[in-house]
C-alpha atoms as a PDB file:
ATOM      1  CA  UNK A   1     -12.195 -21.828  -0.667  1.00  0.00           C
ATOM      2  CA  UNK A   2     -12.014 -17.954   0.439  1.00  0.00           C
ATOM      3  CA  UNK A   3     -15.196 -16.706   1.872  1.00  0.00           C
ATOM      4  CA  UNK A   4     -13.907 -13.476   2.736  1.00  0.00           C
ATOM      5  CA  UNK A   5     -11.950 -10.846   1.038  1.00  0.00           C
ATOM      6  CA  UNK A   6      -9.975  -5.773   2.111  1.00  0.00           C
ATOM      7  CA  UNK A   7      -7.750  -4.861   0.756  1.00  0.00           C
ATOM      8  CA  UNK A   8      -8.512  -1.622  -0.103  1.00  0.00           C
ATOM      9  CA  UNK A   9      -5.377  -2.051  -1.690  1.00  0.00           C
ATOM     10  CA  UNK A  10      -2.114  -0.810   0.654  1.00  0.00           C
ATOM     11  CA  UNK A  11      -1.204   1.976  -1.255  1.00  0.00           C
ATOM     12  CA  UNK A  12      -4.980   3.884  -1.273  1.00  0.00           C
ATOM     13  CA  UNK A  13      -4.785   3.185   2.750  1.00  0.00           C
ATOM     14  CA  UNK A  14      -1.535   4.892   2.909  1.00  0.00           C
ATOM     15  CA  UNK A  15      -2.720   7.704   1.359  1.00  0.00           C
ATOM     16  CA  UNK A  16      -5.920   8.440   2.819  1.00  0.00           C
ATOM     17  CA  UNK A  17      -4.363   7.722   5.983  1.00  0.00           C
ATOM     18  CA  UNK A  18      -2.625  11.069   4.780  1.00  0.00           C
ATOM     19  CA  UNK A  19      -4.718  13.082   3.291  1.00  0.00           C
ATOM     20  CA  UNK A  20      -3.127  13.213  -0.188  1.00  0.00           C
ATOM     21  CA  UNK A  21      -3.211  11.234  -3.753  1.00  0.00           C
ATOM     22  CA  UNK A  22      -1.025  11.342  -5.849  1.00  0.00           C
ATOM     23  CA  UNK A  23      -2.883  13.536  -8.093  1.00  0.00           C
ATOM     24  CA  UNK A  24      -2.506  16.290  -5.962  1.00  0.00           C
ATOM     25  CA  UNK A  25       1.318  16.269  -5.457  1.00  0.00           C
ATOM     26  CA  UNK A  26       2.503  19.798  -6.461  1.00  0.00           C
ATOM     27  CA  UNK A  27       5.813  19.633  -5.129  1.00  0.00           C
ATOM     28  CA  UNK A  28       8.868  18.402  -7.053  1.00  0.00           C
ATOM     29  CA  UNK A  29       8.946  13.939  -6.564  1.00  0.00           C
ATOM     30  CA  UNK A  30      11.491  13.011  -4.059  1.00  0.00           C
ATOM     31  CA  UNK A  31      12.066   9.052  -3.395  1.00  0.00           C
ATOM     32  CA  UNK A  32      10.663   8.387   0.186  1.00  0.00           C
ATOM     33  CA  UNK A  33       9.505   5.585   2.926  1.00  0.00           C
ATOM     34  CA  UNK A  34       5.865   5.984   3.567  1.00  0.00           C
ATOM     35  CA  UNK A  35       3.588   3.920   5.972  1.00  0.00           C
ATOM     36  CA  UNK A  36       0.948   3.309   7.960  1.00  0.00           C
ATOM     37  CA  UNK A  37      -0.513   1.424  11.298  1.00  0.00           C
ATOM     38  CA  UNK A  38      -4.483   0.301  11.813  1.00  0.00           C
ATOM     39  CA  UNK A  39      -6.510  -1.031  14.041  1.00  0.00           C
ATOM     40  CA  UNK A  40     -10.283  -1.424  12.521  1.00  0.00           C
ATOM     41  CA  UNK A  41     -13.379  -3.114  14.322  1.00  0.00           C
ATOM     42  CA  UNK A  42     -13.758  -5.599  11.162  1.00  0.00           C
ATOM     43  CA  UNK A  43     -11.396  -6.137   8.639  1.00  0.00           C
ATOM     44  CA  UNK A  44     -13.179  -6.136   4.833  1.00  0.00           C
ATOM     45  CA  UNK A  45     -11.787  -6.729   1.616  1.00  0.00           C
ATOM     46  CA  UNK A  46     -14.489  -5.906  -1.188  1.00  0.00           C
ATOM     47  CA  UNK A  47     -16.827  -5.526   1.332  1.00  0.00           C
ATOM     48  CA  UNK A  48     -16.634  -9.375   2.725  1.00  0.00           C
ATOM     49  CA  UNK A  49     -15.234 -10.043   6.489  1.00  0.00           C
ATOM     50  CA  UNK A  50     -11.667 -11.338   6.516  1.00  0.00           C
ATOM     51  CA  UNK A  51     -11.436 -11.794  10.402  1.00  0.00           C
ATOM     52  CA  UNK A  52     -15.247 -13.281  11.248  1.00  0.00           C
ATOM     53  CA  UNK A  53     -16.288  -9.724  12.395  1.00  0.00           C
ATOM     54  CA  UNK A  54     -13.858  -9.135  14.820  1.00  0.00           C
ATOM     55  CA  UNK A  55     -10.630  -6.840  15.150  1.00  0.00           C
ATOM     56  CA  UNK A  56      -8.075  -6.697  13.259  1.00  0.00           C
ATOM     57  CA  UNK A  57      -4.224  -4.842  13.581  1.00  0.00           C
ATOM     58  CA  UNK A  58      -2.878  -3.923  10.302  1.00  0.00           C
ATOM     59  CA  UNK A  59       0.265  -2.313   9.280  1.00  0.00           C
ATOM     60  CA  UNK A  60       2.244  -1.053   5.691  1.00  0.00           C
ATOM     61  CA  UNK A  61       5.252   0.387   4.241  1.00  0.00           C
ATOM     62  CA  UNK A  62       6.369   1.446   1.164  1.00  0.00           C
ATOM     63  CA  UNK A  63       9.267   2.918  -0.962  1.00  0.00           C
ATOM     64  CA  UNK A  64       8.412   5.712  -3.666  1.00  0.00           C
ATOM     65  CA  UNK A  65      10.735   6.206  -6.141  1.00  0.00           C
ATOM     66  CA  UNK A  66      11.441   9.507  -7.469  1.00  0.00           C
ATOM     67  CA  UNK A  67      11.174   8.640 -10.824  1.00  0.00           C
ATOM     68  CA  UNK A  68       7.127   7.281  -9.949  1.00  0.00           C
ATOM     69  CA  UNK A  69       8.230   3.540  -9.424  1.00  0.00           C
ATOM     70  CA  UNK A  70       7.024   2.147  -5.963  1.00  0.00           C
ATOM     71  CA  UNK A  71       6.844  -1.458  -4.073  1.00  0.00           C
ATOM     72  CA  UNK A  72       5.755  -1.745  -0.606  1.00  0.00           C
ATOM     73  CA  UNK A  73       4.343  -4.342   1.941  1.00  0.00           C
ATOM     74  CA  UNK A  74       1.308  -4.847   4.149  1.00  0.00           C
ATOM     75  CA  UNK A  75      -0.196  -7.103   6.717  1.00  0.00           C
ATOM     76  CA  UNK A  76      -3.480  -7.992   8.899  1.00  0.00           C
ATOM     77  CA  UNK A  77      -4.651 -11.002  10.903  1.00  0.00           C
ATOM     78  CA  UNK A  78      -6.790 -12.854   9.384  1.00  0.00           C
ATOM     79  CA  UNK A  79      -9.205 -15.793  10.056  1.00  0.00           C
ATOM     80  CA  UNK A  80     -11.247 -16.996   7.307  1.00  0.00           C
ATOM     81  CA  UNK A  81      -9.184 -20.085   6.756  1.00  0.00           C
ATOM     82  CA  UNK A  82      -8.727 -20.938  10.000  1.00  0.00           C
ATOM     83  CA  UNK A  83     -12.224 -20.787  10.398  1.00  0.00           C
ATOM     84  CA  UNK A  84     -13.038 -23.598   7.741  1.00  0.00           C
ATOM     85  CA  UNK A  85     -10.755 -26.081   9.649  1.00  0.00           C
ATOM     86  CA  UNK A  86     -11.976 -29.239  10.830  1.00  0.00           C
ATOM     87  CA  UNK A  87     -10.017 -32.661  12.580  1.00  0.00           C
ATOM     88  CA  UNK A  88     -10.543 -34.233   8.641  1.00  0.00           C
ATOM     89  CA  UNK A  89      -9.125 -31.461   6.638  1.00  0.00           C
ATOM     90  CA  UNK A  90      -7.024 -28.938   9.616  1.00  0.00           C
ATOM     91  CA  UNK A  91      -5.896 -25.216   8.460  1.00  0.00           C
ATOM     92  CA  UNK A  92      -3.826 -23.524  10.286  1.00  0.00           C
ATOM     93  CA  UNK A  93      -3.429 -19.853   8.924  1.00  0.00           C
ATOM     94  CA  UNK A  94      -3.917 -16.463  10.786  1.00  0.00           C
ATOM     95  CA  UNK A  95      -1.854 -13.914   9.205  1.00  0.00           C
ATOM     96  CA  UNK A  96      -1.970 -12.218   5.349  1.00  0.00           C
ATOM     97  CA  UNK A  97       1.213 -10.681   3.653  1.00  0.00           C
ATOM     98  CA  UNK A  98       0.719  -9.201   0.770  1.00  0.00           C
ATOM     99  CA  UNK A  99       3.439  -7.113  -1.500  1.00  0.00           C
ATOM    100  CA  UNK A 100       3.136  -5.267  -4.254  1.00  0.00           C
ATOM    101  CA  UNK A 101       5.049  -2.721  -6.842  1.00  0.00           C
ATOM    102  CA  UNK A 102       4.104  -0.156  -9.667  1.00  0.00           C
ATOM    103  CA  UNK A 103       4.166   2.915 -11.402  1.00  0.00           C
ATOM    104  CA  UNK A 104       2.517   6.051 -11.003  1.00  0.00           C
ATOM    105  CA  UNK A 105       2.601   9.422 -13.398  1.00  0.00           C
ATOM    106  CA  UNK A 106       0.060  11.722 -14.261  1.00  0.00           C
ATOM    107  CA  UNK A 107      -1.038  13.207 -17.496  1.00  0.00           C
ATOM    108  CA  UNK A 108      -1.874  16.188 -16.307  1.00  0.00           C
ATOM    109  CA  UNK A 109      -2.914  18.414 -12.735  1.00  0.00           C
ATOM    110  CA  UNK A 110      -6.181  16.313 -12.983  1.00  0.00           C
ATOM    111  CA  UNK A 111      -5.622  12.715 -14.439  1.00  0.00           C
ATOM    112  CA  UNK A 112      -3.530  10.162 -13.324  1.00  0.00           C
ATOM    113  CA  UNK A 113      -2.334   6.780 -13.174  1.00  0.00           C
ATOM    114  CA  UNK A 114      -0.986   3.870 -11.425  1.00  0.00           C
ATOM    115  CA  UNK A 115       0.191   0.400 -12.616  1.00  0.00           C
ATOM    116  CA  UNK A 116       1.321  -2.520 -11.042  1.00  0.00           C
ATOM    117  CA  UNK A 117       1.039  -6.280  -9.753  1.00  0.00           C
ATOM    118  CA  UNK A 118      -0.182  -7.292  -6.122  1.00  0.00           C
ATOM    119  CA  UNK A 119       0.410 -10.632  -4.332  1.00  0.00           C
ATOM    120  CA  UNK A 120      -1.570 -11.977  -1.351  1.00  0.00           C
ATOM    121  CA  UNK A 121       0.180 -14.307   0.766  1.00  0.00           C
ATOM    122  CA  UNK A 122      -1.149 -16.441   3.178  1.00  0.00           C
ATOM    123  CA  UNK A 123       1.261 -18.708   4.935  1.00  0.00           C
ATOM    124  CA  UNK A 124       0.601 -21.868   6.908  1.00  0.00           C
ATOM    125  CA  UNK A 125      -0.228 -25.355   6.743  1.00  0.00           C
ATOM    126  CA  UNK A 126      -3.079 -26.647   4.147  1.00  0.00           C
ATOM    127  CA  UNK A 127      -4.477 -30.273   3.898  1.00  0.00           C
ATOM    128  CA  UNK A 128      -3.092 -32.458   0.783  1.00  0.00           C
ATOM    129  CA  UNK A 129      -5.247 -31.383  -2.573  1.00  0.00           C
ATOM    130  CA  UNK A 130      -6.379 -27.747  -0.794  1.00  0.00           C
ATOM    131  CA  UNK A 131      -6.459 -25.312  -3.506  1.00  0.00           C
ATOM    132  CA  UNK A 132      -4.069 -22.879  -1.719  1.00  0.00           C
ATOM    133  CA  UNK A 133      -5.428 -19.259  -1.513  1.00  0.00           C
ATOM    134  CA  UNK A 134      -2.105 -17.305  -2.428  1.00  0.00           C
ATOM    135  CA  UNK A 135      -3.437 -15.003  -5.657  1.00  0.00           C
ATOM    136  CA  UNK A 136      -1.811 -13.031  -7.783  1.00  0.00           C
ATOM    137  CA  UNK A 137      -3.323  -9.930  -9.421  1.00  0.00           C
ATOM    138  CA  UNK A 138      -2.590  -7.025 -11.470  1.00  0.00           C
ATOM    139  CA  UNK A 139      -4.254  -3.433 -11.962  1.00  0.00           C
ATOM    140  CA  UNK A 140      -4.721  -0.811 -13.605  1.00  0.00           C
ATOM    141  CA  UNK A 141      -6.054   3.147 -12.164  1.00  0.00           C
ATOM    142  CA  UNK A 142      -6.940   6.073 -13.866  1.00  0.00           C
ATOM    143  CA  UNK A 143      -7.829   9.165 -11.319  1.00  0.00           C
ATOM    144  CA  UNK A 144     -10.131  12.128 -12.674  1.00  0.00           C
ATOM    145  CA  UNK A 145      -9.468  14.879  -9.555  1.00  0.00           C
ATOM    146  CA  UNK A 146     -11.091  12.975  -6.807  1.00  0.00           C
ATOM    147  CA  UNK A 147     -13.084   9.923  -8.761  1.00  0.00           C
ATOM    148  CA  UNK A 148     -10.567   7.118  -9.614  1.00  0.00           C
ATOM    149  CA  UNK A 149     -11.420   3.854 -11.033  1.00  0.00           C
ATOM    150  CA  UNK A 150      -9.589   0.488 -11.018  1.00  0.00           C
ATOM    151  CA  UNK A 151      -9.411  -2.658 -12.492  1.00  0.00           C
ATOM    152  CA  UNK A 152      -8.091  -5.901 -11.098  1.00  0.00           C
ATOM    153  CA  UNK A 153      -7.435  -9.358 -12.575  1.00  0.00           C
ATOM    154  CA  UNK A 154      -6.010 -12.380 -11.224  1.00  0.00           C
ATOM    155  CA  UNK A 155      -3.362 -14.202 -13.016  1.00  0.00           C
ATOM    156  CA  UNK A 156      -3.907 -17.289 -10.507  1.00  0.00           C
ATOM    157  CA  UNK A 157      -6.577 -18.903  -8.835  1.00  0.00           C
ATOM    158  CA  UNK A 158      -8.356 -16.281  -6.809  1.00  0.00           C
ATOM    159  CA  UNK A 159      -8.066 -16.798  -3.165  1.00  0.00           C
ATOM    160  CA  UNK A 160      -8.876 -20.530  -2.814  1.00  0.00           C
ATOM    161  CA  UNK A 161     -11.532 -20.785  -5.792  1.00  0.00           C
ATOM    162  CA  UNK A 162     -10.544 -23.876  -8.175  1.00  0.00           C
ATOM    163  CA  UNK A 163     -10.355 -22.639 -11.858  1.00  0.00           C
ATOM    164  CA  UNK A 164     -10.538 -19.313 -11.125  1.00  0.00           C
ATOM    165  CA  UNK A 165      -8.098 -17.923 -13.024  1.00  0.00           C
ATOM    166  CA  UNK A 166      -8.712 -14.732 -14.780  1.00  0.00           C
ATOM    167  CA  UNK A 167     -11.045 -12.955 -12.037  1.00  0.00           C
ATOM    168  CA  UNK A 168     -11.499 -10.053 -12.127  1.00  0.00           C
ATOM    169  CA  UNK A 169     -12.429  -6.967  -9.721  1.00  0.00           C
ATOM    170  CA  UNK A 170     -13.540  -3.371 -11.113  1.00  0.00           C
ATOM    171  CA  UNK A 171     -13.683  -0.294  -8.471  1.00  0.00           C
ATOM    172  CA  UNK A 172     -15.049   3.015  -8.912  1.00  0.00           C
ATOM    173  CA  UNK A 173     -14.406   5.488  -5.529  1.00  0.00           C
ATOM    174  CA  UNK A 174     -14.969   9.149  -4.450  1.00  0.00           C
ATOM    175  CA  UNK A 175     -13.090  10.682  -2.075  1.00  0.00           C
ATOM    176  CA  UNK A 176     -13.727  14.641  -1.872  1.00  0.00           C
ATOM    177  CA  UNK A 177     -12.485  16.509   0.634  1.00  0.00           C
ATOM    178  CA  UNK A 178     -15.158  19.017   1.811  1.00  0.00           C
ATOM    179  CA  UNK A 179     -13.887  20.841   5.130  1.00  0.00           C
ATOM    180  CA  UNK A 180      -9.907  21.039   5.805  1.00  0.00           C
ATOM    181  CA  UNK A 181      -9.457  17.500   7.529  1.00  0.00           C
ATOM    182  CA  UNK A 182     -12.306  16.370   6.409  1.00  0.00           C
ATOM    183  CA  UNK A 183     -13.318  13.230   3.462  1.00  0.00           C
ATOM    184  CA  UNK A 184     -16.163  11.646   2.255  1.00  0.00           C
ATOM    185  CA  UNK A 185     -15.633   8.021   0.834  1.00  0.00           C
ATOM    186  CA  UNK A 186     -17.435   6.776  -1.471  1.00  0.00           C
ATOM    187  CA  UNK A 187     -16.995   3.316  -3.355  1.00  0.00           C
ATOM    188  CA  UNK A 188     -18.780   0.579  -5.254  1.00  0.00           C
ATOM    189  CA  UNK A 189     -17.045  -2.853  -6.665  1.00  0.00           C
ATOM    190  CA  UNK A 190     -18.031  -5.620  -8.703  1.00  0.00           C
ATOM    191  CA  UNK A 191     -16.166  -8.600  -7.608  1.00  0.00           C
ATOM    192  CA  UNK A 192     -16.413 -11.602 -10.558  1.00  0.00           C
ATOM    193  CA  UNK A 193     -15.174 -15.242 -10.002  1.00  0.00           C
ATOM    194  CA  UNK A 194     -14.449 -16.972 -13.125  1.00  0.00           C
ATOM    195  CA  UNK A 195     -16.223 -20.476 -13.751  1.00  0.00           C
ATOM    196  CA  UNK A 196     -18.261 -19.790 -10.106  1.00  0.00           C
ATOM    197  CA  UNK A 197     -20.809 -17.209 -10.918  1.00  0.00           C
ATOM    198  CA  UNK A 198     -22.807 -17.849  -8.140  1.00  0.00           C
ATOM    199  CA  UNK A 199     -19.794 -16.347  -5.845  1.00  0.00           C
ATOM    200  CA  UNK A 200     -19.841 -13.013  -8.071  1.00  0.00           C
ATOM    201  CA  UNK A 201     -21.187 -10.241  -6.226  1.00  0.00           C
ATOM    202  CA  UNK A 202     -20.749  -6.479  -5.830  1.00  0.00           C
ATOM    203  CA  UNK A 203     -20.242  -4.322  -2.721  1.00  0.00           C
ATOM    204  CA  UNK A 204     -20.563  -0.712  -1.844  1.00  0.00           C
ATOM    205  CA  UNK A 205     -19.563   1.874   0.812  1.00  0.00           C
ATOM    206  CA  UNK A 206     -20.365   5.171   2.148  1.00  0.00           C
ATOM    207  CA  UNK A 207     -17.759   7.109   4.934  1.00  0.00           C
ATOM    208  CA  UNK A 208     -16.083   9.702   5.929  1.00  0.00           C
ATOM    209  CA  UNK A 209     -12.481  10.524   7.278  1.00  0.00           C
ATOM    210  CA  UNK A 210     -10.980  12.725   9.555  1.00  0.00           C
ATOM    211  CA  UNK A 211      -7.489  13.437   9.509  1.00  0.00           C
ATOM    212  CA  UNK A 212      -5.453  15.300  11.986  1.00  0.00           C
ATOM    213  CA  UNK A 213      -1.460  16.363  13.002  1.00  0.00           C
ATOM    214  CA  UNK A 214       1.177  14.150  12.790  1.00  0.00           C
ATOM    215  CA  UNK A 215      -0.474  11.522  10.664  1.00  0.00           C
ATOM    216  CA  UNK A 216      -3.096  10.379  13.023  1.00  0.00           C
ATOM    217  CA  UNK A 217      -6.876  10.063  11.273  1.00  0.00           C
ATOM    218  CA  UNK A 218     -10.286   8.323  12.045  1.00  0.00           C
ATOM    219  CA  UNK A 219     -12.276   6.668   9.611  1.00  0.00           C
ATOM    220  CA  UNK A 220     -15.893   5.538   9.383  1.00  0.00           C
ATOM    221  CA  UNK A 221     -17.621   3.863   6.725  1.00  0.00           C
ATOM    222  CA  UNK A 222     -20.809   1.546   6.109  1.00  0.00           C
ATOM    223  CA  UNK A 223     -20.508  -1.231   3.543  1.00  0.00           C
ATOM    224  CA  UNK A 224     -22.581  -3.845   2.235  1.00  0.00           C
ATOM    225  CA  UNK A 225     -22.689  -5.943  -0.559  1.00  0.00           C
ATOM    226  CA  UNK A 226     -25.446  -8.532  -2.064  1.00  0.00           C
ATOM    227  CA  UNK A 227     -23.267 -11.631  -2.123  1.00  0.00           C
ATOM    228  CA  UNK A 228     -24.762 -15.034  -2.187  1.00  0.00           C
ATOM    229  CA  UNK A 229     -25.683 -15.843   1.636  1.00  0.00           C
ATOM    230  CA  UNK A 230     -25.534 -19.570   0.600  1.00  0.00           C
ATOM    231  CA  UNK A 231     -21.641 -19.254  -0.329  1.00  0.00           C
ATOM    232  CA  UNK A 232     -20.947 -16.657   1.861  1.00  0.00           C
ATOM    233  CA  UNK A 233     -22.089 -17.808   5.395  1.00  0.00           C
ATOM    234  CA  UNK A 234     -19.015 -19.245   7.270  1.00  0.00           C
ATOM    235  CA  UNK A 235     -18.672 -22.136   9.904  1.00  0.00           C
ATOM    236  CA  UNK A 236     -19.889 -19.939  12.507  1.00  0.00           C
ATOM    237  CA  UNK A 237     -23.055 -19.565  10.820  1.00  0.00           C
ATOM    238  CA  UNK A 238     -21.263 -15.681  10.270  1.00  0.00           C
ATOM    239  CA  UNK A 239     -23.084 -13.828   6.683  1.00  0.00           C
ATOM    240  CA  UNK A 240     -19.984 -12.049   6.246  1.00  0.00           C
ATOM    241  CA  UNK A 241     -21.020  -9.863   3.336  1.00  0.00           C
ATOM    242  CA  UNK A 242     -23.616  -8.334   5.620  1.00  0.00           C
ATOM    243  CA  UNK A 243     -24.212  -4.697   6.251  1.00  0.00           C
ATOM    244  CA  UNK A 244     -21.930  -3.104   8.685  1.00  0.00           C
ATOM    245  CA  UNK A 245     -20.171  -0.055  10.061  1.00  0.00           C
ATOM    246  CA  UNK A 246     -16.569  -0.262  10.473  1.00  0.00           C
ATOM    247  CA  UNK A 247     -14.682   2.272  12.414  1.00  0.00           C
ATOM    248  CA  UNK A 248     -10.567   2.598  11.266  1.00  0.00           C
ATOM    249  CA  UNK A 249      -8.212   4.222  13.598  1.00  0.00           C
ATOM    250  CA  UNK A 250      -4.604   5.082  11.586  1.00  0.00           C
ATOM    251  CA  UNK A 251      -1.101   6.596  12.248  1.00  0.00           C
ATOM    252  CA  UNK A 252       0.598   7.324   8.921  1.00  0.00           C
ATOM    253  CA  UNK A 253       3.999   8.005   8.564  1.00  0.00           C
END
């Protein structure tokens, strides 16, 4: 069963990383590689360690299409399997992979939107009759200037949960830039788990970013969520949906 969940999904990383949305893309499209390297102090996904509070590396690419069609790639280390192994029932999984693809357009200069289907991978070996954690989602964005909000839902189990299907995840962020270079971050989720209500919870962040030359940018952000501490407590005796700073270093390029 998944205990801990990031990301902010790979495409909003690359683009903070960068300063831009797609919202505020004057120029004529062009089809281009875009990407991005991390290294954060705690990897979260909805506000819930993925890595047992400890480091992570994290990396992403991704094709845009001219025409507003896009799929891309991105990966972390990750631990929260790994750390629910035992010699009965042994897991042996340290790395996520998750890909994705969509569409993006705009209505106007101020609204736009972005469609598409994610996949989070998670290979290695699982005990006979482990729900495996591998989820598929898909979502759907509508962006007002700088307030966007997004809806998930899973079209398999969600990440390890037995009769999960049909979870769902709803996001509303801010991210207003108030001094060239300068971001503030704002964000608060509702995670639901179908037929497990107990594991529903929501999370919530505060931050700012500070991006420089040639892609480079520093990000720091507080999060915390009110997630069951009974459900959410790992092996190591770890609350993982605890309150917490997390401090994101990035190279986008």
């Amino acid at each position: 069963m998944k205990r801990c969940w990031i990301p902010v999904g790979a495409a909003v990383l690359l683009f903070a990383a960068s300063g831009l949305t797609p919202a505020l893309a004057d120029e004529a499209p062009a089809s281009k590689w875009v990407g991005s390297a991390d290294v954060v102090n705690d990897y979260l996904f909805r506000g819930i360690s993925q890595t047992n509070r400890k480091p992570a590396v994290q990396a992403g690419l991704e094709f845009d299409h001219a025409s507003g069609w896009y799929i891309g790639g991105w990966g972390s280390n990750v631990s929260w399997l790994s750390d629910a192994s035992t010699s009965a029932q042994p897991i042996s999984s340290s790395l996520e992979i998750d890909l994705y693809g969509g569409y993006r357009g705009s209505f106007s200069a101020d609204w736009s939107y972005d469609v598409g289907l994610y996949r989070y991978q998670y290979p290695g070996s699982y005990p006979a009759g482990f729900t495996l954690p591998n989820t598929t989602e898909g979502y759907a964005a509508l962006t007002w200037k700088s307030v966007s909000l997004k809806y998930s839902h899973a079209f398999t189990n969600l990440f390890g949960y037995a009769d999960s299907k049909h979870s769902s995840y709803v996001d509303l962020s801010w991210n207003q830039e108030f001094a060239p270079g300068w971001l503030l971050n704002a964000h608060v989720g509702h995670q639901k788990v179908e037929n497990m209500s107990g594991a529903s919870y929501t999370d919530w962040k505060l931050g700012v970013t500070r991006n420089f030359a040639s892609g480079y940018s520093v990000a720091l952000g507080y999060y915390d969520t009110n997630a069951n501490k009974a459900i959410y407590t790992n092996a190591h005796d770890h609350y993982l949906g605890r309150a917490t700073a997390v401090l994101t270093l990035t190279k986008a390029f």
